[in-house]
N, C-alpha and C. Protein backbone atom coordinates (compact mmCIF):
# COMPACT_ATOMS: atom_id res chain seq x y z
N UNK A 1 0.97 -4.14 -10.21
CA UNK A 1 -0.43 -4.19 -10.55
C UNK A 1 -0.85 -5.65 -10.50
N UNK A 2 -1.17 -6.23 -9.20
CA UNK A 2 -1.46 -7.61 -8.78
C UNK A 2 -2.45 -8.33 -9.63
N UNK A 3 -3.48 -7.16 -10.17
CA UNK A 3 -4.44 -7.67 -10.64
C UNK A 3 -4.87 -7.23 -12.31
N UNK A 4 -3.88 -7.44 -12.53
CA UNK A 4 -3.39 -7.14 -14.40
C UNK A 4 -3.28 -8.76 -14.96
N UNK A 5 -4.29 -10.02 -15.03
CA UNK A 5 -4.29 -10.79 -15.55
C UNK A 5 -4.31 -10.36 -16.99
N UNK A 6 -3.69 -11.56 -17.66
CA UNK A 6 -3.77 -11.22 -19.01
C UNK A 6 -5.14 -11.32 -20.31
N UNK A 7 -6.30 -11.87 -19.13
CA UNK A 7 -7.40 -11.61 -19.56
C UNK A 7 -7.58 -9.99 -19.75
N UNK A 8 -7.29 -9.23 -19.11
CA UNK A 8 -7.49 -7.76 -18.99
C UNK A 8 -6.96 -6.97 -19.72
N UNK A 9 -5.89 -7.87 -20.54
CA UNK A 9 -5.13 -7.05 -21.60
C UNK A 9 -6.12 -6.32 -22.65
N UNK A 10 -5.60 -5.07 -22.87
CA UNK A 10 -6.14 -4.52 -24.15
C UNK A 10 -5.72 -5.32 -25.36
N UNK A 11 -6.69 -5.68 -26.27
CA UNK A 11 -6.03 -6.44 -27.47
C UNK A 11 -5.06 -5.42 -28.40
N UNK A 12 -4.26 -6.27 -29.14
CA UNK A 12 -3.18 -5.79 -29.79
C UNK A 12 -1.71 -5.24 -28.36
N UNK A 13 -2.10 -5.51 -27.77
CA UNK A 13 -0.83 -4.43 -26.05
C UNK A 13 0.45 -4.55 -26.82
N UNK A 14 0.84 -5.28 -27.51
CA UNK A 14 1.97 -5.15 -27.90
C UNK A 14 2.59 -4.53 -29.09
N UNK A 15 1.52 -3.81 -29.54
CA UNK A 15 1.39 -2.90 -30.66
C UNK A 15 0.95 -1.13 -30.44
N UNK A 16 1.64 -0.32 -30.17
CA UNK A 16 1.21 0.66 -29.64
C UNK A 16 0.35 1.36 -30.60
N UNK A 17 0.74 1.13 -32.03
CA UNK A 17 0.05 1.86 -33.28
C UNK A 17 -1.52 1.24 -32.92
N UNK A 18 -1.62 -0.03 -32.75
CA UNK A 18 -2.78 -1.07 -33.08
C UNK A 18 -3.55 -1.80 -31.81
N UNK A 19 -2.87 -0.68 -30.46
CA UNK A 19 -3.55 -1.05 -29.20
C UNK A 19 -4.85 -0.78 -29.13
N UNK A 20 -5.77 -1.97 -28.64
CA UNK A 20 -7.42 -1.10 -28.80
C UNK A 20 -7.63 0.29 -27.54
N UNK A 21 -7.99 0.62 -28.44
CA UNK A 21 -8.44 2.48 -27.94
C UNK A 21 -8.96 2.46 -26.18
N UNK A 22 -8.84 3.35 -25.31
CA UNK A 22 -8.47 3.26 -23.72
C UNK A 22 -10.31 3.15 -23.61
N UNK A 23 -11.48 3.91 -24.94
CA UNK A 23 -12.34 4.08 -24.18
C UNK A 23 -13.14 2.19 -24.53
N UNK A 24 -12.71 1.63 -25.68
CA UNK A 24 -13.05 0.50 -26.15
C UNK A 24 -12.58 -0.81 -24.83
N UNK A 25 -11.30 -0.37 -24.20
CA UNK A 25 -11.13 -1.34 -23.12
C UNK A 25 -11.40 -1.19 -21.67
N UNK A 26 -11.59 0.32 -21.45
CA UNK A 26 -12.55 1.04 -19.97
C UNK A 26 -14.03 0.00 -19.67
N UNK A 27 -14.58 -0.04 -21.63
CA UNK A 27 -15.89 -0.26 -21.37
C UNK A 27 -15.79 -2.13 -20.89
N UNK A 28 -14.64 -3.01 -22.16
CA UNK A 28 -14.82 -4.32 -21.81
C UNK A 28 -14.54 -4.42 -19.94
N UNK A 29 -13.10 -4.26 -19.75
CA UNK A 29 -12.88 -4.32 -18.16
C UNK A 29 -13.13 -3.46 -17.44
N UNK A 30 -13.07 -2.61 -17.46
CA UNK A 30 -13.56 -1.54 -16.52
C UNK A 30 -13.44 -1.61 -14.71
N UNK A 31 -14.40 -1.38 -14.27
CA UNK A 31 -15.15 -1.67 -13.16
C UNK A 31 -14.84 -3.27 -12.78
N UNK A 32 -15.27 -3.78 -13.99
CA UNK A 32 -14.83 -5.51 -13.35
C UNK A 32 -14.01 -5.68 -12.78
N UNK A 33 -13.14 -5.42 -14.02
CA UNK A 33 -11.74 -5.68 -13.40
C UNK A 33 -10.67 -4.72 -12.48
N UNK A 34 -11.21 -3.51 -12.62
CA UNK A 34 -10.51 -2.57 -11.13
C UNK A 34 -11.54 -1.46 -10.20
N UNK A 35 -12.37 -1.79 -9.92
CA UNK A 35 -13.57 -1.81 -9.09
C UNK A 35 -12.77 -0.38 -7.99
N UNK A 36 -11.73 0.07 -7.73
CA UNK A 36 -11.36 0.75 -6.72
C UNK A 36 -10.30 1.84 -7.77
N UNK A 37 -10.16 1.25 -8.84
CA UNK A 37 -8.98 2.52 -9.54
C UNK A 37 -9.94 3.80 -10.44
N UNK A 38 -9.16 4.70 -10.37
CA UNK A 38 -10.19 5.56 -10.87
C UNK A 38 -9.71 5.91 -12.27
N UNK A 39 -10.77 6.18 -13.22
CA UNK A 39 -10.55 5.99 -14.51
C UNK A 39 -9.63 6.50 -15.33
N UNK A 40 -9.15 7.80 -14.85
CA UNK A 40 -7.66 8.62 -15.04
C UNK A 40 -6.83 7.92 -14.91
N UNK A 41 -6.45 7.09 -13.34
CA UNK A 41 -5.45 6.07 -12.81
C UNK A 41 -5.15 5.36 -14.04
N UNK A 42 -6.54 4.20 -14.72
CA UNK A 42 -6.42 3.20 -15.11
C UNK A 42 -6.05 3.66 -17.23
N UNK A 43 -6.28 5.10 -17.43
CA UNK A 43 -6.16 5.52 -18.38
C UNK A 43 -4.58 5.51 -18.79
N UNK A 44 -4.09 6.43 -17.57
CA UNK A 44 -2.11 7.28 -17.43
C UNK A 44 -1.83 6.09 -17.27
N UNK A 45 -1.89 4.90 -16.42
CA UNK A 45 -0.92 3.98 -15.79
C UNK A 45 -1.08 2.80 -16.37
N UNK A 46 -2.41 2.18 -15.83
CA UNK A 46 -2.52 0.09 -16.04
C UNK A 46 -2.77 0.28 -17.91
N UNK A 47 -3.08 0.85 -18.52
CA UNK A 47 -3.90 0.94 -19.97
C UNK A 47 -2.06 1.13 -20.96
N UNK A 48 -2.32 2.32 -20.51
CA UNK A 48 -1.22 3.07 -21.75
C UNK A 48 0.29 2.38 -21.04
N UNK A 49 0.38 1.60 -19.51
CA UNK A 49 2.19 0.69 -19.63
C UNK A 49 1.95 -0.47 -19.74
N UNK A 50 0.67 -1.20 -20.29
CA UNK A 50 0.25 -2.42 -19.68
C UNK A 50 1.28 -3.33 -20.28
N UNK A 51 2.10 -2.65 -21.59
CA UNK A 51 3.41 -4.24 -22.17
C UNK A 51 4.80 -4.08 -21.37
N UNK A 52 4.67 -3.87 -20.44
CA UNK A 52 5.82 -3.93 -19.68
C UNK A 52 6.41 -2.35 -19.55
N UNK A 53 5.73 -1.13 -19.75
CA UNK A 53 6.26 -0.35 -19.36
C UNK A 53 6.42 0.85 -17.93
N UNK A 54 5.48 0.17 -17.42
CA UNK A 54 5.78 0.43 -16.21
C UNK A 54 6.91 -0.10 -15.25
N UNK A 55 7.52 0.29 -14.33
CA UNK A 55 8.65 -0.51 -13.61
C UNK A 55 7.85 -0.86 -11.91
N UNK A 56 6.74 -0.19 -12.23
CA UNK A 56 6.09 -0.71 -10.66
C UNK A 56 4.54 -1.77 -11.60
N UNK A 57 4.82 -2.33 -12.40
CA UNK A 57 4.13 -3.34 -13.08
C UNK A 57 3.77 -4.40 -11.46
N UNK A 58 4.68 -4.45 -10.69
CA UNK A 58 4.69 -5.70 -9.71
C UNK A 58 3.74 -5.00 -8.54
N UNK A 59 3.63 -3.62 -8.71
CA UNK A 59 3.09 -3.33 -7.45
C UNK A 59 1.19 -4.04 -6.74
N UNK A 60 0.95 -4.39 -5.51
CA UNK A 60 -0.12 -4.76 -5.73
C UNK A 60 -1.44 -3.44 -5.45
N UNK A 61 -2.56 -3.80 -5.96
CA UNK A 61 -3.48 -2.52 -6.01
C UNK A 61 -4.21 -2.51 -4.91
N UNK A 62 -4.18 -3.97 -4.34
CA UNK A 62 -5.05 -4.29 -3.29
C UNK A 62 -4.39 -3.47 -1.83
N UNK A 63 -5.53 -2.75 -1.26
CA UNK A 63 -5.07 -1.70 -0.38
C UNK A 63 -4.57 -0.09 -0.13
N UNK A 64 -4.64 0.07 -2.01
CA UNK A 64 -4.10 1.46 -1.89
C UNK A 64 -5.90 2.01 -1.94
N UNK A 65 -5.65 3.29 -1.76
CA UNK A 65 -6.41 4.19 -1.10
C UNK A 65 -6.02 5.29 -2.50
N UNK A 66 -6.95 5.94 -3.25
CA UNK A 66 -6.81 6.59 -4.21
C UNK A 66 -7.46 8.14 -4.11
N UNK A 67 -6.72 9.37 -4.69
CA UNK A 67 -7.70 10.49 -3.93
C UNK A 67 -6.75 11.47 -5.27
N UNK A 68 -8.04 12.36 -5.49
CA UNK A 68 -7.25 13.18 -6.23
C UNK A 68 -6.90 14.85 -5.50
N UNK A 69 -5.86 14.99 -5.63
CA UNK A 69 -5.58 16.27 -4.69
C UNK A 69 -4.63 17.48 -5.44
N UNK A 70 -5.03 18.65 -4.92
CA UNK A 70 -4.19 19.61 -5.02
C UNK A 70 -3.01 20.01 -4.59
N UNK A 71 -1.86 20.10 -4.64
CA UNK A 71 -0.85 20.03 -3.57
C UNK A 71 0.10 21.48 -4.12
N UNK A 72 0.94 21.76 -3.37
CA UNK A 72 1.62 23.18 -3.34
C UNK A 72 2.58 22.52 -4.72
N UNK A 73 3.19 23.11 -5.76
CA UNK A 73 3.82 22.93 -6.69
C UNK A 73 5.20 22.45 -5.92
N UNK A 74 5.87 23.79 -5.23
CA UNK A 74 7.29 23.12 -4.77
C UNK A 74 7.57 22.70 -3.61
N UNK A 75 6.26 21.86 -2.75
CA UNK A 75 6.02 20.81 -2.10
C UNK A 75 6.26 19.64 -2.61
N UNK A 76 5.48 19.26 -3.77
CA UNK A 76 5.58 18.39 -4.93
C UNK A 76 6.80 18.19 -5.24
N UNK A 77 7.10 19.16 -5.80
CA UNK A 77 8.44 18.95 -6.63
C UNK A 77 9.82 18.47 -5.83
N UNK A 78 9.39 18.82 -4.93
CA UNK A 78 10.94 18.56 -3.86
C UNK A 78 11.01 17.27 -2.88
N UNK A 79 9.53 16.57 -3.12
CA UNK A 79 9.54 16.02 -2.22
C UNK A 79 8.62 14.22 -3.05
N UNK A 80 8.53 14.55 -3.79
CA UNK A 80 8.35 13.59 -5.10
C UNK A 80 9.98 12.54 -5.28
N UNK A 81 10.31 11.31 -4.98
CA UNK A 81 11.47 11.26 -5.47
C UNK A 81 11.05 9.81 -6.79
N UNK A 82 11.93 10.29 -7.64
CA UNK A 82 12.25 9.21 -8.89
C UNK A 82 13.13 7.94 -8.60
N UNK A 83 13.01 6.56 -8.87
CA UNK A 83 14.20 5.11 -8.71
C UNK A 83 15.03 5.73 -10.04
N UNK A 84 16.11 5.83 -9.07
CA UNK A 84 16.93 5.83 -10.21
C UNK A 84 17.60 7.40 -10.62
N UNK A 85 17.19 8.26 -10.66
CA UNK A 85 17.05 9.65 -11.05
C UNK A 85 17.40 10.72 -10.03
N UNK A 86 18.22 11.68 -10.27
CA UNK A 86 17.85 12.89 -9.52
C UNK A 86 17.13 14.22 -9.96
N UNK A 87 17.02 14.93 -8.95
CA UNK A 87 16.56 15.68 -9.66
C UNK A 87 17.23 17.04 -10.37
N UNK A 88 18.15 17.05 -10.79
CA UNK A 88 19.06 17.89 -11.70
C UNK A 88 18.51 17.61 -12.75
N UNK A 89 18.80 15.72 -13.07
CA UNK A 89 18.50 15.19 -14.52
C UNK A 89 17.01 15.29 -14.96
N UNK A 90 16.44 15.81 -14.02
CA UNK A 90 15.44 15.79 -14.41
C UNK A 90 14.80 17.40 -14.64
N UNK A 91 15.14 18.27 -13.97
CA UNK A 91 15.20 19.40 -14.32
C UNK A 91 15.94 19.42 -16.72
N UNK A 92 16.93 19.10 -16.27
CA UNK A 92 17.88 19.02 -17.60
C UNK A 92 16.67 18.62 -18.81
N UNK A 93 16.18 17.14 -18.51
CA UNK A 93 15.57 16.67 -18.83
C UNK A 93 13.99 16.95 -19.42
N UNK A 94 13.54 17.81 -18.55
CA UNK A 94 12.56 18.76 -18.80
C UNK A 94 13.03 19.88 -19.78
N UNK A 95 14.17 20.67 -19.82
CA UNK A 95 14.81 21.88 -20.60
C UNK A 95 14.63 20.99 -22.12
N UNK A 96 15.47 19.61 -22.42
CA UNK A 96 15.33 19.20 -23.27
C UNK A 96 13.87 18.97 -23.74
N UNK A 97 13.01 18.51 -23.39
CA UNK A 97 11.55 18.31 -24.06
C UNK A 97 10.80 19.78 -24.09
N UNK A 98 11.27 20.65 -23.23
CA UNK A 98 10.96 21.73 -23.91
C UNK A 98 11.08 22.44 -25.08
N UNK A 99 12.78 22.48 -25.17
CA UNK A 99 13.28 22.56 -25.99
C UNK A 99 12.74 22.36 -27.82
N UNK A 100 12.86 20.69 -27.41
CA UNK A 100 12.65 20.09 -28.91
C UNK A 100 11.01 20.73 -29.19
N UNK A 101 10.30 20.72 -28.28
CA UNK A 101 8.90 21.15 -28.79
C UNK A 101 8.74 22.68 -29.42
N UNK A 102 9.58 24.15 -28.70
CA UNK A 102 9.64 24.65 -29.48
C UNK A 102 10.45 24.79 -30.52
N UNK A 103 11.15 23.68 -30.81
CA UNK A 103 12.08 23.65 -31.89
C UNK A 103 10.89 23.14 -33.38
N UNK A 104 10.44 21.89 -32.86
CA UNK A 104 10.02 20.86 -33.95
C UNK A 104 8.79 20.26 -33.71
N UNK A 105 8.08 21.25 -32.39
CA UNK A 105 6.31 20.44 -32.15
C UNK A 105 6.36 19.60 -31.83
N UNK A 106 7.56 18.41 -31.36
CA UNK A 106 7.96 17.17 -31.22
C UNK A 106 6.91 16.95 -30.04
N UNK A 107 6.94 17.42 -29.07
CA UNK A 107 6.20 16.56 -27.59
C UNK A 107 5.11 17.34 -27.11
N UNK A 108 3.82 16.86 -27.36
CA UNK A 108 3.03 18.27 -26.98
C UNK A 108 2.34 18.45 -26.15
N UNK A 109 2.68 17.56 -25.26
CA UNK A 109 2.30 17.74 -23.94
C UNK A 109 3.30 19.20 -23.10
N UNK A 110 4.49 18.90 -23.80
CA UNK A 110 5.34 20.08 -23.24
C UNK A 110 5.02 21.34 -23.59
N UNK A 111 3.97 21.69 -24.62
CA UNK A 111 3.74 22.82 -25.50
C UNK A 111 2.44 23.16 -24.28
N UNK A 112 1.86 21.93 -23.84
CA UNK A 112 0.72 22.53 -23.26
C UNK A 112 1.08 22.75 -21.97
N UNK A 113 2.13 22.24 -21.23
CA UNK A 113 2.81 22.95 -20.34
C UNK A 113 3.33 23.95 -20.31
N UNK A 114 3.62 24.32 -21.06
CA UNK A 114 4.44 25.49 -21.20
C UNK A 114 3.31 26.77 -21.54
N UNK A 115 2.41 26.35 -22.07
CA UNK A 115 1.55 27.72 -22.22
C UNK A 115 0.74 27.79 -20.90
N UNK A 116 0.07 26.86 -20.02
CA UNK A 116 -0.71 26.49 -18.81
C UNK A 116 -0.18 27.02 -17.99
N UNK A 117 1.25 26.01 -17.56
CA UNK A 117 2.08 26.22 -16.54
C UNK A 117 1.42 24.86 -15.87
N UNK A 118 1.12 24.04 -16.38
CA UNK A 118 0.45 23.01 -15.93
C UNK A 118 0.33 21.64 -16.53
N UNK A 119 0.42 20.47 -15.41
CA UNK A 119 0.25 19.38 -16.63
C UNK A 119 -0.89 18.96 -17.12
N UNK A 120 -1.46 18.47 -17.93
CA UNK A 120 -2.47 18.45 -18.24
C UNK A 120 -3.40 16.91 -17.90
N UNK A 121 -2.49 16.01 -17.34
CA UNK A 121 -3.13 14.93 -16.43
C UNK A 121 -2.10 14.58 -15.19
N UNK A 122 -2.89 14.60 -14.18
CA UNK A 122 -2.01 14.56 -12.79
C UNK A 122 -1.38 13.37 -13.24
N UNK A 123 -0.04 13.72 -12.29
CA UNK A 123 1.16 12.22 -12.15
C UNK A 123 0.12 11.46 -11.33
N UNK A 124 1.11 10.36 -10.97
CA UNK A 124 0.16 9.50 -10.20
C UNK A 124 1.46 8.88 -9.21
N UNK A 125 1.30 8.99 -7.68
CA UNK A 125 2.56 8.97 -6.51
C UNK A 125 1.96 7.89 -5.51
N UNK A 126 3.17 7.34 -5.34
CA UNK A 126 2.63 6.42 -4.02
C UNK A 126 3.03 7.28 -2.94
N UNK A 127 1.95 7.36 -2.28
CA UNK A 127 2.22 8.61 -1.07
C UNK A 127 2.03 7.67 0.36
N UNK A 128 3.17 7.46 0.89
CA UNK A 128 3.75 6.98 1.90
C UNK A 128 3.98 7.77 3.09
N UNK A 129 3.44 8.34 3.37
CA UNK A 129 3.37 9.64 4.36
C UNK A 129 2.82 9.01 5.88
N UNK A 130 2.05 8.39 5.27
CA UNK A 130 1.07 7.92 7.00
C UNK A 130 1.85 6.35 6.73
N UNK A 131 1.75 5.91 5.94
CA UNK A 131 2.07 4.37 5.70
C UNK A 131 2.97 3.85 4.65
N UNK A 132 3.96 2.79 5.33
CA UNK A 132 4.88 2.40 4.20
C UNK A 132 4.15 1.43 3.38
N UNK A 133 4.62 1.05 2.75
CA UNK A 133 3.71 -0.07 1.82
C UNK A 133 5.31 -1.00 1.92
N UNK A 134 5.03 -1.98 2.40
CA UNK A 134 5.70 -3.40 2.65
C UNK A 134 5.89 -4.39 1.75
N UNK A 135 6.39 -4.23 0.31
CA UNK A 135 5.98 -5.47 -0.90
C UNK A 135 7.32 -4.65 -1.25
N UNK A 136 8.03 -6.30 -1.83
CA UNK A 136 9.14 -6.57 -2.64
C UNK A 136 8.92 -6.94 -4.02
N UNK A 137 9.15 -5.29 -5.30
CA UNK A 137 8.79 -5.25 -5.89
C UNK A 137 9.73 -5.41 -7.02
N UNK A 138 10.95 -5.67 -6.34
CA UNK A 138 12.15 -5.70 -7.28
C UNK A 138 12.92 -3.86 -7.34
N UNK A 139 11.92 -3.31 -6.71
CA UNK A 139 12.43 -1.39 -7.04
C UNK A 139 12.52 -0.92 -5.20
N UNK A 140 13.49 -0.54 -5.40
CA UNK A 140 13.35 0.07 -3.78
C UNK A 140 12.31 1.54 -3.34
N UNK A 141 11.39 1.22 -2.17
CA UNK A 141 10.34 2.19 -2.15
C UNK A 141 10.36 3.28 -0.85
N UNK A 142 11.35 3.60 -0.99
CA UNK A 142 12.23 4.30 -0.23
C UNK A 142 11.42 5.78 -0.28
N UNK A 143 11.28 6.71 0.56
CA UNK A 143 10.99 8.01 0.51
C UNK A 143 8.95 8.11 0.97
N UNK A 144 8.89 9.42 1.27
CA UNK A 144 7.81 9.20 1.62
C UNK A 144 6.84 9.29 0.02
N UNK A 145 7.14 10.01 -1.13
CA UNK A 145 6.22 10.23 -2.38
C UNK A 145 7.14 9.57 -3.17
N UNK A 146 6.92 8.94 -4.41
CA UNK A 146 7.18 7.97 -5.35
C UNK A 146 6.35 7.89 -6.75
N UNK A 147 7.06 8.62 -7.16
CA UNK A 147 6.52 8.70 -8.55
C UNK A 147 6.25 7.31 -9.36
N UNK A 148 4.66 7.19 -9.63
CA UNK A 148 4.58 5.80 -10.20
C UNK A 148 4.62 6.37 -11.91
N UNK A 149 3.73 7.22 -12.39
CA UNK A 149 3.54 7.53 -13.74
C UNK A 149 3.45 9.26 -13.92
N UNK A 150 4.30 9.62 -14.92
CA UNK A 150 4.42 10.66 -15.11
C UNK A 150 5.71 11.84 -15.32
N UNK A 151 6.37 10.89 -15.59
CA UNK A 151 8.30 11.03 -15.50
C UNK A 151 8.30 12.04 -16.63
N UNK A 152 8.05 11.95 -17.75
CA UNK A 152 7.74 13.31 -18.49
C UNK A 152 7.64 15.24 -17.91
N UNK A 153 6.08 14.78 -17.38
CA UNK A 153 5.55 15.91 -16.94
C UNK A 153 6.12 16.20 -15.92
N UNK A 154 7.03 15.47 -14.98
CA UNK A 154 7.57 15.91 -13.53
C UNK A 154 8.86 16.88 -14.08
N UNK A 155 9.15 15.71 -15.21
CA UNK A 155 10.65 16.68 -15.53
C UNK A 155 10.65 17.89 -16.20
N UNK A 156 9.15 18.39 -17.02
CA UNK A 156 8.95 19.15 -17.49
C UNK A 156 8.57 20.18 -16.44
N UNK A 157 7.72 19.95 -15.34
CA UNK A 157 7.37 21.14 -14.18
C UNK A 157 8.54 21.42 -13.46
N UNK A 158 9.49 20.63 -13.74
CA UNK A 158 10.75 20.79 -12.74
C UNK A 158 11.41 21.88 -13.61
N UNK A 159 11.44 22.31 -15.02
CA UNK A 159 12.28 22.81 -15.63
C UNK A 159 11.15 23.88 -15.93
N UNK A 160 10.18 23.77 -15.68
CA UNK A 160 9.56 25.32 -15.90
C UNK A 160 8.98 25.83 -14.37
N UNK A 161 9.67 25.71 -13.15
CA UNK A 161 9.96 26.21 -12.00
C UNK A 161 10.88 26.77 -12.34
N UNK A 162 11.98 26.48 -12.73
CA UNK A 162 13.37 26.88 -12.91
C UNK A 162 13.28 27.89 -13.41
N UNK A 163 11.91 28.40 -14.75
CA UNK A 163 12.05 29.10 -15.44
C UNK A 163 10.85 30.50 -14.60
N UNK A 164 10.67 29.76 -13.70
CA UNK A 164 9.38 30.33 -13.16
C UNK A 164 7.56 30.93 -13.70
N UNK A 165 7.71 30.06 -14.32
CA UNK A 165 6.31 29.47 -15.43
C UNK A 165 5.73 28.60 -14.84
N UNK A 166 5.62 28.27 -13.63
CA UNK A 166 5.03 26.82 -12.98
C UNK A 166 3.73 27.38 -12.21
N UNK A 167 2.63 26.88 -12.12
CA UNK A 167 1.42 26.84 -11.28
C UNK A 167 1.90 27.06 -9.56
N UNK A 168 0.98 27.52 -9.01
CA UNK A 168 1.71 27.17 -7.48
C UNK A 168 0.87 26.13 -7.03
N UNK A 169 -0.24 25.63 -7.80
CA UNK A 169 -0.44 23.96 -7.01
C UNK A 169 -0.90 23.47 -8.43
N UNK A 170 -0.49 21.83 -8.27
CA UNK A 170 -0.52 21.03 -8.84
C UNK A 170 -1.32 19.61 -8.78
N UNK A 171 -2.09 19.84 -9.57
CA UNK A 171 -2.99 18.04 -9.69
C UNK A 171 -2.21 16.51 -9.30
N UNK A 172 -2.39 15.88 -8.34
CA UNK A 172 -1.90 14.64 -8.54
C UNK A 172 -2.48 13.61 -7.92
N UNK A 173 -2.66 12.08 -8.31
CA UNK A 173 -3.05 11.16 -8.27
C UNK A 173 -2.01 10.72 -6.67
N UNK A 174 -2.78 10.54 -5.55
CA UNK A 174 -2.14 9.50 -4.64
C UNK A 174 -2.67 8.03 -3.92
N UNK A 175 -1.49 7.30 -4.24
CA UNK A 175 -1.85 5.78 -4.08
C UNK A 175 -1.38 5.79 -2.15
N UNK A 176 -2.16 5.69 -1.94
CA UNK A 176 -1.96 5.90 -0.03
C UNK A 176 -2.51 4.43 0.39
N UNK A 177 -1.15 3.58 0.88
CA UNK A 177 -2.00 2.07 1.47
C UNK A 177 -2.43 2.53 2.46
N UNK A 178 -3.59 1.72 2.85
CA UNK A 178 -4.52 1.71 3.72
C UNK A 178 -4.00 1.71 4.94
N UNK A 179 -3.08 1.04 5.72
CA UNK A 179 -1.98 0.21 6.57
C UNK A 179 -1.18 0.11 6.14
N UNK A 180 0.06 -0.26 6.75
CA UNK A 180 0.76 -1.11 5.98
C UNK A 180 0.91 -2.60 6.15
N UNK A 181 1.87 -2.77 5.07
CA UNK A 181 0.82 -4.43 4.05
C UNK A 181 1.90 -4.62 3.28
């Protein structure tokens, strides 16, 4: 995120209890400061990882191409890849947050998956399909889809396919460079 000066920070970022609220910092930066991201994008991704929790923190914004789309569920799912991850563990991974939620209410995004069959805010993918994106980001960007935000909900739709509770299309955010760059 090239253009994450630290003017743009939400005050408190390093306090998750005491971060100022997504609609209190939409309104200060907004538009100013990301003129091309769309407000979901800047809600799931630049807002809620801005203290270092994103691992594509380095990526630049300049050039992606943003679109919100419907896509076949186990299109998605199979063809989505994670740094780092396969997708077993992530199937597994999903069983567990299911799990604990109907155990203990713990995660409730999984509760609302699980009754939907749906996530309730699209992931967000660098979709490399027409174009590679060319930047050394420290993460290898290998594959044509690339999960930027949403490692939760992927692992959770992965484990309620399994169970066959899944939507047959799915919401998702794609970052498509323009060229490549």
């Amino acid at each position: 995120m090239d253009n994450c000066p630290e003017v743009y920070a939400p005050f408190n970022s390093g306090n998750a209890f005491r971060m100022e609220p997504f609609q209190a910092w939409w309104r200060r930066i907004g538009r100013e400061g990301y003129p091309t991201v769309p407000r979901n994008v800047a809600r799931q991704w630049i807002h809620r990882h801005w203290s270092g929790g994103s691992p594509y923190r380095g990526l630049s914004l300049a050039g992606l191409t943003w679109s919100l789309e419907e896509l076949e569920a186990n299109y998605l799912l199979n063809t989505v890849s994670v740094v780092g991850d396969t997708a077993q563990s992530y199937v597994e991974w999903g069983e567990y947050l299911l799990t604990e939620y109907l155990h203990n209410h713990w995660y409730g995004v999984a509760g609302a998956m699980l009754r939907r069959g749906v996530w309730p805010a699209p992931i967000i993918v660098l979709d490399q399909r027409s174009a590679k994106l060319d930047q050394n980001i420290g993460l290898p960007l290998d594959g044509d889809m690339i999960l930027i935000e949403g490692n939760r909900r992927l692992a959770i739709a992965r484990a309620l396919r399994e169970r066959g509770k899944l939507q047959g299309k799915l919401p998702v955010w794609l970052a498509s460079p323009s060229e490549p760059f």
